[in-house]
PDB file of N, CA and C in Angstrom:
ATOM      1  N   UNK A   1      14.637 -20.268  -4.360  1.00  0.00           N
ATOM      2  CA  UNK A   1      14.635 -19.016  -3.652  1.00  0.00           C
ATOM      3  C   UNK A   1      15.020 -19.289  -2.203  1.00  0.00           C
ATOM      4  N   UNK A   2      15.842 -18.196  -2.047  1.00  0.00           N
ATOM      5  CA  UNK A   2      16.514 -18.624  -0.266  1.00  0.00           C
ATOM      6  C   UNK A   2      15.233 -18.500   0.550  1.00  0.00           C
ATOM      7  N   UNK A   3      15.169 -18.934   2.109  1.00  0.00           N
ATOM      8  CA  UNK A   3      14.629 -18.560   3.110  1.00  0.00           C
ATOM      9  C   UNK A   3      14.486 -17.268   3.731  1.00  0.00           C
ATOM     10  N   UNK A   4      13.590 -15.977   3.679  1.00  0.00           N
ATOM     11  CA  UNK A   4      13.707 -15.210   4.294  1.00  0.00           C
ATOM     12  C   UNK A   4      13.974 -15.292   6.268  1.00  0.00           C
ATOM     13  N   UNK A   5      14.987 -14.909   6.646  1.00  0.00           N
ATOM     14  CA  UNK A   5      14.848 -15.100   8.002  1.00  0.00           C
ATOM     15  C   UNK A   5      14.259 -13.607   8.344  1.00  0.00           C
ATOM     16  N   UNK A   6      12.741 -13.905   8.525  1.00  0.00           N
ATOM     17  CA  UNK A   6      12.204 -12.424   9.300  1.00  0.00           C
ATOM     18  C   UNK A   6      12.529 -12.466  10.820  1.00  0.00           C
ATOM     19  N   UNK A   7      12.588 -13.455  11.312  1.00  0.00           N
ATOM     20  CA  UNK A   7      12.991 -13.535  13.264  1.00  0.00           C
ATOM     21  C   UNK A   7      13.829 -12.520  13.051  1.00  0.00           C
ATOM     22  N   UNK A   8      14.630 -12.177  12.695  1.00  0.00           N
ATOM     23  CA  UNK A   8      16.290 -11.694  12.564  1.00  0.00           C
ATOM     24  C   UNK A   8      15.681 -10.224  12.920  1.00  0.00           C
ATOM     25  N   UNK A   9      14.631  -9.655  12.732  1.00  0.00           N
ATOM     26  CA  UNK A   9      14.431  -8.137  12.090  1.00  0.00           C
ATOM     27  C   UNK A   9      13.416  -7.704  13.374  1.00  0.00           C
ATOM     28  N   UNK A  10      12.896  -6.837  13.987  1.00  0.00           N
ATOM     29  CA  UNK A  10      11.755  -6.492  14.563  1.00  0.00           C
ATOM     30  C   UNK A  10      10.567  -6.382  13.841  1.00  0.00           C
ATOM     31  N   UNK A  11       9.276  -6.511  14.834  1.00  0.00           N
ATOM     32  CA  UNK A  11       8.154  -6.538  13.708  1.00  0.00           C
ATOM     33  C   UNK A  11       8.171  -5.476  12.725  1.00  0.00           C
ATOM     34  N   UNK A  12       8.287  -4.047  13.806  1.00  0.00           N
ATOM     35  CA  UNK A  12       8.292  -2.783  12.919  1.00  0.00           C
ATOM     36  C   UNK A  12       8.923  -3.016  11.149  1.00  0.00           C
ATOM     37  N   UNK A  13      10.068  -3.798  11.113  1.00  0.00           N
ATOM     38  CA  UNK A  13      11.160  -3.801  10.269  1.00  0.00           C
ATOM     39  C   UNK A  13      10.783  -4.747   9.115  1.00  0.00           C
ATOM     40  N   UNK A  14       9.617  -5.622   9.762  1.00  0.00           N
ATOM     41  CA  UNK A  14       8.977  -6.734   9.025  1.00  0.00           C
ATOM     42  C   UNK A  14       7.820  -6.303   8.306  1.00  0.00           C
ATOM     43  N   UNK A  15       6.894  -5.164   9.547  1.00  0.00           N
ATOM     44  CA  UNK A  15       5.585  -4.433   8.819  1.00  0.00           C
ATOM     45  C   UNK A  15       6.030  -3.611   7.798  1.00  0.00           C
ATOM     46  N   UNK A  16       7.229  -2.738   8.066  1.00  0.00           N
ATOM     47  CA  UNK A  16       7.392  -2.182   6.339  1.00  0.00           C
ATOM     48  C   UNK A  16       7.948  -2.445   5.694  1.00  0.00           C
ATOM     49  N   UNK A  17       8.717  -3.682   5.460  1.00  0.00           N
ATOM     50  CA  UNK A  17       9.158  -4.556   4.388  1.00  0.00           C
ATOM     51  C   UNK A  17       7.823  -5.048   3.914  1.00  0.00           C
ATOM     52  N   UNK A  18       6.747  -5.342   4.565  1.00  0.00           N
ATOM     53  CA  UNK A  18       5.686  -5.838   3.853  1.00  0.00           C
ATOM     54  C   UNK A  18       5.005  -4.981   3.028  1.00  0.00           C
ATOM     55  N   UNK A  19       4.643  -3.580   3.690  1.00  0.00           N
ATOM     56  CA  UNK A  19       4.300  -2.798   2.926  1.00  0.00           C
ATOM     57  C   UNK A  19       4.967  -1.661   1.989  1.00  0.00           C
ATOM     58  N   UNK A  20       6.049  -2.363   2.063  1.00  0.00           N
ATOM     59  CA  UNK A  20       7.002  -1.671   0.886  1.00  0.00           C
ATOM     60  C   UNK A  20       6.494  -2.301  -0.670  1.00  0.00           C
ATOM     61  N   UNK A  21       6.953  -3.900  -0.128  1.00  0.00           N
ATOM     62  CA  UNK A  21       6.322  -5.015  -0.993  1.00  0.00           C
ATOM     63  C   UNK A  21       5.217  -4.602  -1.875  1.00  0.00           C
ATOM     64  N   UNK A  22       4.313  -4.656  -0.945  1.00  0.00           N
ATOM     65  CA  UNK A  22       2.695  -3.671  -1.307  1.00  0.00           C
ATOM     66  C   UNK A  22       2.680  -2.345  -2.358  1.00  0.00           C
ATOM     67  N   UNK A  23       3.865  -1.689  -2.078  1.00  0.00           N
ATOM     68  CA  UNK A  23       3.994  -0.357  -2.568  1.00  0.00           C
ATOM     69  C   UNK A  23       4.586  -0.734  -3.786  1.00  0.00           C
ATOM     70  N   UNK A  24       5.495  -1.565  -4.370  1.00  0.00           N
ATOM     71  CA  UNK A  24       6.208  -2.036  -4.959  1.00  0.00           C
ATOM     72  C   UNK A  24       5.904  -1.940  -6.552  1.00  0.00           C
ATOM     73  N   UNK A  25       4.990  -1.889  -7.050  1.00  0.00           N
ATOM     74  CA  UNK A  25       4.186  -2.422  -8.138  1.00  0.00           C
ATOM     75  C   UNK A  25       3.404  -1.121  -8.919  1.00  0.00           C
ATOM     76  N   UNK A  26       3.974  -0.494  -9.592  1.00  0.00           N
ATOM     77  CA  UNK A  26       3.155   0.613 -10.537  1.00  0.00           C
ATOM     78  C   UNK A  26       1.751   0.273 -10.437  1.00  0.00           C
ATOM     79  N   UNK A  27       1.278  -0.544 -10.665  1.00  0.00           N
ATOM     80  CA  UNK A  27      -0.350  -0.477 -10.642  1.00  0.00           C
ATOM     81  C   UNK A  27      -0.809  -0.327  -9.112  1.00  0.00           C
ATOM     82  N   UNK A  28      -0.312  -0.615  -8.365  1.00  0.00           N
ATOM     83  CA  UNK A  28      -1.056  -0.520  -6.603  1.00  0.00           C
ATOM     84  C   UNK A  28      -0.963   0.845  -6.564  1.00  0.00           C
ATOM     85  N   UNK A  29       0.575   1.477  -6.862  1.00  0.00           N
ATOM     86  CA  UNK A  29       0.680   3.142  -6.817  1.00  0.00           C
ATOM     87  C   UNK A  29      -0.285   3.272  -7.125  1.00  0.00           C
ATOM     88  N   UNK A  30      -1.037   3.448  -8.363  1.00  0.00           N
ATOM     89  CA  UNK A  30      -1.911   3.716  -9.224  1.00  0.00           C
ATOM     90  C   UNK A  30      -3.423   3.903  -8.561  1.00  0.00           C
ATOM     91  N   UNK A  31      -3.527   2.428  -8.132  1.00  0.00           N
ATOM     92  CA  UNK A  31      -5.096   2.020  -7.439  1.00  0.00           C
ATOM     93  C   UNK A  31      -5.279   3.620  -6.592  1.00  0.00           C
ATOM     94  N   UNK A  32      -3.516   3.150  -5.108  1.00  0.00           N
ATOM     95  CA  UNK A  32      -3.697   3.979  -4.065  1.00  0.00           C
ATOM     96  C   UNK A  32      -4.119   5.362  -4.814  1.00  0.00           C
ATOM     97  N   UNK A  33      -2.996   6.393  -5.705  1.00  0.00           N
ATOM     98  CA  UNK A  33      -3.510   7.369  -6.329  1.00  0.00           C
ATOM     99  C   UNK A  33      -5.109   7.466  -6.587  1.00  0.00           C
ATOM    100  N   UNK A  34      -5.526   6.632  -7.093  1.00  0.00           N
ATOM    101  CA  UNK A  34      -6.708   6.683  -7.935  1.00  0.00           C
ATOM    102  C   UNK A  34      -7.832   6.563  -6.559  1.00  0.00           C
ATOM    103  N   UNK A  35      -7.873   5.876  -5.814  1.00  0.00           N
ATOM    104  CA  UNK A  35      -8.563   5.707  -4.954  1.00  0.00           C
ATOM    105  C   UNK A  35      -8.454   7.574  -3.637  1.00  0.00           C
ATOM    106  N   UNK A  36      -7.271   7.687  -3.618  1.00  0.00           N
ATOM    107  CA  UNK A  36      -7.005   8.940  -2.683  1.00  0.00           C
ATOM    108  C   UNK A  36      -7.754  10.098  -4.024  1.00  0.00           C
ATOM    109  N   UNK A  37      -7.677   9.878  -4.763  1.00  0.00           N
ATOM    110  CA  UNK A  37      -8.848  11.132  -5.528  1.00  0.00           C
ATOM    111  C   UNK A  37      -9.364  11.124  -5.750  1.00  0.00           C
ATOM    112  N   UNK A  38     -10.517  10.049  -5.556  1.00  0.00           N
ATOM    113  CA  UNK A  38     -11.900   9.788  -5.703  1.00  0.00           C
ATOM    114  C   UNK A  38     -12.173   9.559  -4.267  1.00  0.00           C
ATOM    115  N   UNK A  39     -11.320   8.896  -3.567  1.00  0.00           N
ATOM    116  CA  UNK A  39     -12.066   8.926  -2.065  1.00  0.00           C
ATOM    117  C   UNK A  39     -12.728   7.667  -2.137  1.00  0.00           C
ATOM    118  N   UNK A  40     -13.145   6.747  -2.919  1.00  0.00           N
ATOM    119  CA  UNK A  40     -14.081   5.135  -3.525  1.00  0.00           C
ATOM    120  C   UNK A  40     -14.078   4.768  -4.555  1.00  0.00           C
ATOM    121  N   UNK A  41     -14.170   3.921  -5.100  1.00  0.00           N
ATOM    122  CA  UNK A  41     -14.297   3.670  -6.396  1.00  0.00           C
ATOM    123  C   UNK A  41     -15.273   2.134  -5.874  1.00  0.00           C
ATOM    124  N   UNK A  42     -15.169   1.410  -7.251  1.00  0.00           N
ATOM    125  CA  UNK A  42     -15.632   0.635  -7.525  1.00  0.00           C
ATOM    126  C   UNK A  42     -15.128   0.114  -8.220  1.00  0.00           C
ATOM    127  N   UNK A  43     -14.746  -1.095  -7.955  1.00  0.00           N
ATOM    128  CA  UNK A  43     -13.593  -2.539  -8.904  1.00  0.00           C
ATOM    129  C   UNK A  43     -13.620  -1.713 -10.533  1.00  0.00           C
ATOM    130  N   UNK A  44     -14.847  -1.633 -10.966  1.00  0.00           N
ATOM    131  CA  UNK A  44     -15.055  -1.722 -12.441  1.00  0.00           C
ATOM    132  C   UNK A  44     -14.126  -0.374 -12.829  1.00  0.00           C
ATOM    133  N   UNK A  45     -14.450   0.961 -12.382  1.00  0.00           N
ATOM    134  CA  UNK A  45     -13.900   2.062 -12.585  1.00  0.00           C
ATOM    135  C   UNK A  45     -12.417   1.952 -12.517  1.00  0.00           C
ATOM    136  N   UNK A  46     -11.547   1.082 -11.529  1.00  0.00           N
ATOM    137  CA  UNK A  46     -10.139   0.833 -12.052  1.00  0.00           C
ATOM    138  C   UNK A  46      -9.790   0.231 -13.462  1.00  0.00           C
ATOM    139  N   UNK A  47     -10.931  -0.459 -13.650  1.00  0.00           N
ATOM    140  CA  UNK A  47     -10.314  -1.348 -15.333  1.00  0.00           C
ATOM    141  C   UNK A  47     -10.623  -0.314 -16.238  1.00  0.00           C
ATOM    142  N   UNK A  48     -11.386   0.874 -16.002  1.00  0.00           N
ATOM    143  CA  UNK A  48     -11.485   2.082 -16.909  1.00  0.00           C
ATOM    144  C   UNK A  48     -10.520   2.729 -16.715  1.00  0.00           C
ATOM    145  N   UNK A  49      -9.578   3.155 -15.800  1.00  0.00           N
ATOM    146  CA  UNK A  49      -9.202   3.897 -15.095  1.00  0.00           C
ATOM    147  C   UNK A  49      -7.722   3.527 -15.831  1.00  0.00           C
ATOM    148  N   UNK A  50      -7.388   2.251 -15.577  1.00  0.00           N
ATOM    149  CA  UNK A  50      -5.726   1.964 -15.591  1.00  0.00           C
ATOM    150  C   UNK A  50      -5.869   1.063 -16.761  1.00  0.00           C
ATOM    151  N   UNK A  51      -7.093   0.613 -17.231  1.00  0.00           N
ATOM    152  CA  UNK A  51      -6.716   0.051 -18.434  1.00  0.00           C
ATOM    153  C   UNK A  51      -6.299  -1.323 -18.206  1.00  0.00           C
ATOM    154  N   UNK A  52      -6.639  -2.062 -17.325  1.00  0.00           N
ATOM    155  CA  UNK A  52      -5.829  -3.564 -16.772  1.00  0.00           C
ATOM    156  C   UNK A  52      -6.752  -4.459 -16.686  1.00  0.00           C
ATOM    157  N   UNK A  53      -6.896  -5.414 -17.071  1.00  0.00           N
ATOM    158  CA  UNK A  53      -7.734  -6.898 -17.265  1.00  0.00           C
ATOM    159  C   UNK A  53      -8.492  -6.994 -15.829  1.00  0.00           C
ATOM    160  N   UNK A  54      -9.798  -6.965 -16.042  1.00  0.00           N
ATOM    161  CA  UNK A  54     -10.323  -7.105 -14.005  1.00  0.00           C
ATOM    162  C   UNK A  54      -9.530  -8.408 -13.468  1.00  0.00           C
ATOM    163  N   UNK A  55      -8.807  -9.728 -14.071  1.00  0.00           N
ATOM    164  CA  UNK A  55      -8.514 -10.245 -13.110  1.00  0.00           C
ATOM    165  C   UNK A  55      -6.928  -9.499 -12.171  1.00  0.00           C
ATOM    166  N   UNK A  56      -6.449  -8.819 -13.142  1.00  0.00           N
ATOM    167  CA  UNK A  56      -5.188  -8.347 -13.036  1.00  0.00           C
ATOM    168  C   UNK A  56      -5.345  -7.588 -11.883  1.00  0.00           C
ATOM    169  N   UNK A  57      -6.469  -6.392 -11.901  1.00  0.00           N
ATOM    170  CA  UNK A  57      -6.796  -5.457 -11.220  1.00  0.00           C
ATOM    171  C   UNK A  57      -7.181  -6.044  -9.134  1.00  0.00           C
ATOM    172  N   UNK A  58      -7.717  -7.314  -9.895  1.00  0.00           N
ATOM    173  CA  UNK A  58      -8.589  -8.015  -8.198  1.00  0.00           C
ATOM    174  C   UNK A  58      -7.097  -8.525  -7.350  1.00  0.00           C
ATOM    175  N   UNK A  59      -6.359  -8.945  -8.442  1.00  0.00           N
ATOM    176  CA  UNK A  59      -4.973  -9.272  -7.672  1.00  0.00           C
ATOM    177  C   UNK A  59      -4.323  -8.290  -7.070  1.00  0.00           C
ATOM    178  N   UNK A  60      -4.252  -6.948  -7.146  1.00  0.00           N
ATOM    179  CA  UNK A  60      -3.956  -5.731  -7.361  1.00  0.00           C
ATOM    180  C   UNK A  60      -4.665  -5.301  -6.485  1.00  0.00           C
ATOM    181  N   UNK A  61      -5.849  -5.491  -6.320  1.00  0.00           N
ATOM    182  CA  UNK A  61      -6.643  -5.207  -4.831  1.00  0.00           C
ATOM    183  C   UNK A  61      -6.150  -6.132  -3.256  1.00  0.00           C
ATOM    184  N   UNK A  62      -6.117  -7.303  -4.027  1.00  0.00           N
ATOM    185  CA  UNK A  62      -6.103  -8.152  -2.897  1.00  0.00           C
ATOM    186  C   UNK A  62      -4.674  -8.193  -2.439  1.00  0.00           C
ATOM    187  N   UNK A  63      -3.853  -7.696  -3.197  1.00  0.00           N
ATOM    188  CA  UNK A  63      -2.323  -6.996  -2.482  1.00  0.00           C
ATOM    189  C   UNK A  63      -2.886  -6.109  -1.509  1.00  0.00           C
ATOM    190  N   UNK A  64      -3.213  -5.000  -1.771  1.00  0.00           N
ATOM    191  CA  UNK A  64      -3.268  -3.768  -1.028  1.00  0.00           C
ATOM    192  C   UNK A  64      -4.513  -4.110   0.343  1.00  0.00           C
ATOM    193  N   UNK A  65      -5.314  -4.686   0.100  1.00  0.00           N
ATOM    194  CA  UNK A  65      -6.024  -5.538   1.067  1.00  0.00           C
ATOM    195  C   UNK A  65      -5.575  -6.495   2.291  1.00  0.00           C
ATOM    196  N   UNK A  66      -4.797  -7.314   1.743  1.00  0.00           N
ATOM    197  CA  UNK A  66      -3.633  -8.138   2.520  1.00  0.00           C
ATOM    198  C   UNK A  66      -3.351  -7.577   3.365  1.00  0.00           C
ATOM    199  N   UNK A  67      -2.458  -6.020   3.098  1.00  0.00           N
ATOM    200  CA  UNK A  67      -1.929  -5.139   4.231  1.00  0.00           C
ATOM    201  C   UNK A  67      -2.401  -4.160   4.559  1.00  0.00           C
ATOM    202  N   UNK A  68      -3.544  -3.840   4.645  1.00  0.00           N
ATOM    203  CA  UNK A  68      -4.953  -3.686   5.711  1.00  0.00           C
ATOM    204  C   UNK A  68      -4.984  -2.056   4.519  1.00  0.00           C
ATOM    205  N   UNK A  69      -4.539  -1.612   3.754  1.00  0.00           N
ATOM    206  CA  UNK A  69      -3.971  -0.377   3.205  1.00  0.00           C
ATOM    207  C   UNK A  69      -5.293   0.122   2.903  1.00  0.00           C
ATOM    208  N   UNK A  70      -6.007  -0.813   2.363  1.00  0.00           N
ATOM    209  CA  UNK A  70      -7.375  -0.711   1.760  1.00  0.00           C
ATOM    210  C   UNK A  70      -8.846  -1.283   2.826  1.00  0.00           C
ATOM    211  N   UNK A  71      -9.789  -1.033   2.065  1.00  0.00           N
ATOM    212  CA  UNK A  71     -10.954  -1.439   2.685  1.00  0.00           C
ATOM    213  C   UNK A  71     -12.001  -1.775   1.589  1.00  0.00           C
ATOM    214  N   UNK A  72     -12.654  -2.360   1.892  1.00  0.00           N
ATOM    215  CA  UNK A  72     -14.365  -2.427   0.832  1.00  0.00           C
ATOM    216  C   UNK A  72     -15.394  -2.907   1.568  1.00  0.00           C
ATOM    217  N   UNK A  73     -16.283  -2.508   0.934  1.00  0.00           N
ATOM    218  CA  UNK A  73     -17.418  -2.713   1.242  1.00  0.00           C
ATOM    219  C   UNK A  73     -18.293  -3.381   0.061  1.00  0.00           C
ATOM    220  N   UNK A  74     -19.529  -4.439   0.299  1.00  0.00           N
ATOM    221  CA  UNK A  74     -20.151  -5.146  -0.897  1.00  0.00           C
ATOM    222  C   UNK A  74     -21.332  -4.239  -0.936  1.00  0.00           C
ATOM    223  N   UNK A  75     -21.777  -4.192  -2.191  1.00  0.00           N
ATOM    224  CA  UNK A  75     -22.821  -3.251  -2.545  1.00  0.00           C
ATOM    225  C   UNK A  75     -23.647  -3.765  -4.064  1.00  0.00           C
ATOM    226  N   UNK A  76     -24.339  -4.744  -3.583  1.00  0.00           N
ATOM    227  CA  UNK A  76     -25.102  -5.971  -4.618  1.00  0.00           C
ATOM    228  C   UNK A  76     -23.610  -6.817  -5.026  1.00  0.00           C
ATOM    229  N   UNK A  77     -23.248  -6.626  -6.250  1.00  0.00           N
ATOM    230  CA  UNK A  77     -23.037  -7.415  -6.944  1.00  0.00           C
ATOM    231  C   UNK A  77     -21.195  -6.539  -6.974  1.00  0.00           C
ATOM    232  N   UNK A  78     -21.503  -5.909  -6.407  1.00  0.00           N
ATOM    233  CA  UNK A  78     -20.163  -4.311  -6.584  1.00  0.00           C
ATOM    234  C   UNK A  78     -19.184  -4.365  -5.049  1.00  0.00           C
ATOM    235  N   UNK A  79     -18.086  -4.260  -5.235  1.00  0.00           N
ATOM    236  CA  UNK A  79     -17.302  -3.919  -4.161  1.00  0.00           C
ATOM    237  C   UNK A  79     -16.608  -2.516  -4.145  1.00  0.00           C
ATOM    238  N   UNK A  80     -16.852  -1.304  -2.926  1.00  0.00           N
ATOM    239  CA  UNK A  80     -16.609  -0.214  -3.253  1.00  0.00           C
ATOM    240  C   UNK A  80     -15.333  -0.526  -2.359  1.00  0.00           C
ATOM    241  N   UNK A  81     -13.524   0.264  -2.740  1.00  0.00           N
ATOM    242  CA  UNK A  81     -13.015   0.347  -2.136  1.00  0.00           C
ATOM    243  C   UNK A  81     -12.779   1.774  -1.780  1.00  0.00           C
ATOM    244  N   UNK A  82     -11.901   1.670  -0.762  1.00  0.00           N
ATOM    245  CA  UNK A  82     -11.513   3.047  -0.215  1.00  0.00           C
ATOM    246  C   UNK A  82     -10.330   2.851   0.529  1.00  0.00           C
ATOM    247  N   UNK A  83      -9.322   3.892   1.281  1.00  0.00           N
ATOM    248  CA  UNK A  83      -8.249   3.650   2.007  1.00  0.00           C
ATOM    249  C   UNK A  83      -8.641   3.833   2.870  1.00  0.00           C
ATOM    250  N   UNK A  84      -8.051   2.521   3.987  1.00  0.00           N
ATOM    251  CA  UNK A  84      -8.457   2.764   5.531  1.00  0.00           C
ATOM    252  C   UNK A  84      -7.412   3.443   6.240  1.00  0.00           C
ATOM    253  N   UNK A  85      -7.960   4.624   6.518  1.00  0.00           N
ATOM    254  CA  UNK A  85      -7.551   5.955   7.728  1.00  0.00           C
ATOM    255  C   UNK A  85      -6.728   5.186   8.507  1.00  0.00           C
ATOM    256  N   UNK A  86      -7.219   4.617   9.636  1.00  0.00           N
ATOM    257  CA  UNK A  86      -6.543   3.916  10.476  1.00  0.00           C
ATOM    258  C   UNK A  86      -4.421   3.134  10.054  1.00  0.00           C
ATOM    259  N   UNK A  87      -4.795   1.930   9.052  1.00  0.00           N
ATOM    260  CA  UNK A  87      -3.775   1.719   8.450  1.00  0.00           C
ATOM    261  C   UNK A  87      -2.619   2.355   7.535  1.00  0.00           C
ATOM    262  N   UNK A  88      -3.496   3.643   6.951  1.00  0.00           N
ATOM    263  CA  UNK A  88      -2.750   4.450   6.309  1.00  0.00           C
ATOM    264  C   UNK A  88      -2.023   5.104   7.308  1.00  0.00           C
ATOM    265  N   UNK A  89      -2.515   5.723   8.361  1.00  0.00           N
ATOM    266  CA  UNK A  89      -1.679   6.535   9.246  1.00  0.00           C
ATOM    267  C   UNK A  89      -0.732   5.631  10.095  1.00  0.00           C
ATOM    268  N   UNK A  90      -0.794   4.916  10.238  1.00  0.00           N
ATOM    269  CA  UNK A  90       0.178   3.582  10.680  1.00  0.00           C
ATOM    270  C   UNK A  90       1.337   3.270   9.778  1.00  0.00           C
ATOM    271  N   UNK A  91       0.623   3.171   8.117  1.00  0.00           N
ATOM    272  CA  UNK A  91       2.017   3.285   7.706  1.00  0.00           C
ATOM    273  C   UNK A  91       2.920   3.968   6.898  1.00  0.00           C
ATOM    274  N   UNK A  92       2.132   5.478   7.085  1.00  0.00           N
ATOM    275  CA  UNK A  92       2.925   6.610   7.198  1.00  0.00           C
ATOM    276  C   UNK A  92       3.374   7.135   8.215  1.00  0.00           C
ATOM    277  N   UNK A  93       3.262   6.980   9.427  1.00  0.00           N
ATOM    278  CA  UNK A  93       4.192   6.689  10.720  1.00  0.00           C
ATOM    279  C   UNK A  93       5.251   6.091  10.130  1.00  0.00           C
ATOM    280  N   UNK A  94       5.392   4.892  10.397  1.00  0.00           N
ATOM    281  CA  UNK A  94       6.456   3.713   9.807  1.00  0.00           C
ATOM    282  C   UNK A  94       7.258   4.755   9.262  1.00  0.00           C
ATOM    283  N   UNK A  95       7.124   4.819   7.770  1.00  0.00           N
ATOM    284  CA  UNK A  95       7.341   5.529   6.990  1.00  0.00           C
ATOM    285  C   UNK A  95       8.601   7.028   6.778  1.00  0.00           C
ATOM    286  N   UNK A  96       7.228   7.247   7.799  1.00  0.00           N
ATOM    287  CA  UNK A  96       7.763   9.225   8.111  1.00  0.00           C
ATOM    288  C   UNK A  96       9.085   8.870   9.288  1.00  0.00           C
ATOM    289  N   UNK A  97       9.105   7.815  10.179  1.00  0.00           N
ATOM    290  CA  UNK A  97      10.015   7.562  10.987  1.00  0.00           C
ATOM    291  C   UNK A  97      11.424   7.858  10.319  1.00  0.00           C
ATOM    292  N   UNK A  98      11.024   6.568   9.558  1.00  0.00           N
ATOM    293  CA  UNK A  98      12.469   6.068   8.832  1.00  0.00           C
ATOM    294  C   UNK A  98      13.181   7.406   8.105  1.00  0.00           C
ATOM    295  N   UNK A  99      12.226   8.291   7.303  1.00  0.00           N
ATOM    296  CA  UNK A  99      12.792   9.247   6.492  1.00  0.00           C
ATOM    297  C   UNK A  99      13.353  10.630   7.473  1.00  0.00           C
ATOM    298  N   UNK A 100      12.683  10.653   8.678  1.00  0.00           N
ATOM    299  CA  UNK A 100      12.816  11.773   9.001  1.00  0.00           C
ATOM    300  C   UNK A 100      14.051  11.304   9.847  1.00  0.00           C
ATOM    301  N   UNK A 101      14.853  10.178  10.146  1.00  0.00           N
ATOM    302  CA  UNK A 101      15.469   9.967  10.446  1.00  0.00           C
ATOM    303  C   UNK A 101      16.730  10.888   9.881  1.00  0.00           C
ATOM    304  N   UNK A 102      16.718  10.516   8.327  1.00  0.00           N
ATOM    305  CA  UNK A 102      17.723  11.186   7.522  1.00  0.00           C
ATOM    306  C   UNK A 102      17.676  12.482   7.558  1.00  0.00           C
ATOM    307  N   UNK A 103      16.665  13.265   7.848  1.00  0.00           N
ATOM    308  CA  UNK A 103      16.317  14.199   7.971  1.00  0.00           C
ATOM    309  C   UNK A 103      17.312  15.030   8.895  1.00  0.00           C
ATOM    310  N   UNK A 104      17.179  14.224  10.033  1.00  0.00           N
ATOM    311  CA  UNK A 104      17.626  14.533  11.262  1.00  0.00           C
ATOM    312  C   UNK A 104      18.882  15.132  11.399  1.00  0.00           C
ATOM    313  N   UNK A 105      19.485  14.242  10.301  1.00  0.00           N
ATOM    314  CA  UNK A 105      21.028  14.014  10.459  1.00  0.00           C
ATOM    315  C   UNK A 105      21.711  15.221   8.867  1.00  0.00           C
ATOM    316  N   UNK A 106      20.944  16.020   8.272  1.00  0.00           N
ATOM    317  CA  UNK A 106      20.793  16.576   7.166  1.00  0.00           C
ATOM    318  C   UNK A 106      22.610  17.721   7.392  1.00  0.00           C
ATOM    319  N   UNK A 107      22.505  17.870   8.839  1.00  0.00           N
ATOM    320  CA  UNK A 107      24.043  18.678   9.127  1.00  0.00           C
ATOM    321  C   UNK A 107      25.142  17.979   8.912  1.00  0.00           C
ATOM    322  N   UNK A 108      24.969  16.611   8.949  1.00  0.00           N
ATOM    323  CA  UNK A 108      25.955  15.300   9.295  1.00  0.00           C
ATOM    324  C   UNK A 108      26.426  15.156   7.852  1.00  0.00           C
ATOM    325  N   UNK A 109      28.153  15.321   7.546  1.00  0.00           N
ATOM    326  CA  UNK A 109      28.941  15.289   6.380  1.00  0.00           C
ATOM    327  C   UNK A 109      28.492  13.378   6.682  1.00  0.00           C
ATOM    328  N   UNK A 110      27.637  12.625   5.463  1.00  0.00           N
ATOM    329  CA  UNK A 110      28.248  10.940   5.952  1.00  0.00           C
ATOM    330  C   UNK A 110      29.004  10.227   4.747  1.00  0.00           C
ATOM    331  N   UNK A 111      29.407  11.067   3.719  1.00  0.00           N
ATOM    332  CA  UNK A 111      30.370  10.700   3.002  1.00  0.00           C
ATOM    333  C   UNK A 111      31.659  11.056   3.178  1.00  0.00           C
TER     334      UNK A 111
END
């Protein structure tokens, strides 16, 4: 596998390539979904939920964790997650930038 050269890019350009990455994967969709309509869950309720092996699922957390997307908290023996406010709106900023860009330009013949 080649070398990614990230120097080349700005951070901005690097933070949502990462969390594109993040986004990347039908089951994270899933978690995020599942988690934005419950508002918390609990590890176990995803392996009910999506049907996926708990180790499958913890990998699947610890993606969305990585890039701050998520949060938990320990509760005995239980980890409750939830989406952190903060990071989410950060990278739907990102996000909303890039698209509304195209947006912008919606008068503009670019073919």
């Amino acid at each position: 596998m080649g070398v990614t050269k990230t120097n080349l890019f700005s951070d901005v350009q690097n933070e949502i390539a990462v969390a594109a990455k993040a986004f990347a994967h039908p089951a994270r969709v899933a978690i995020i979904q599942y988690l934005l309509k419950t508002n918390a869950c609990i590890n176990g309720d995803l392996v009910q939920e999506l049907g996926l092996a708990q180790a499958t699922i913890s990998q699947h957390l610890r993606e969305l964790k990585d890039i701050g997307i998520i949060q938990g908290t320990i509760e005995g023996s239980r980890i409750s997650y939830c989406i952190n406010p903060v990071r989410w709106a950060e990278i739907s900023k990102q996000f909303s930038e890039i698209f509304d860009q195209f947006a912008a330009q919606q008068g503009d013949n670019c073919c």
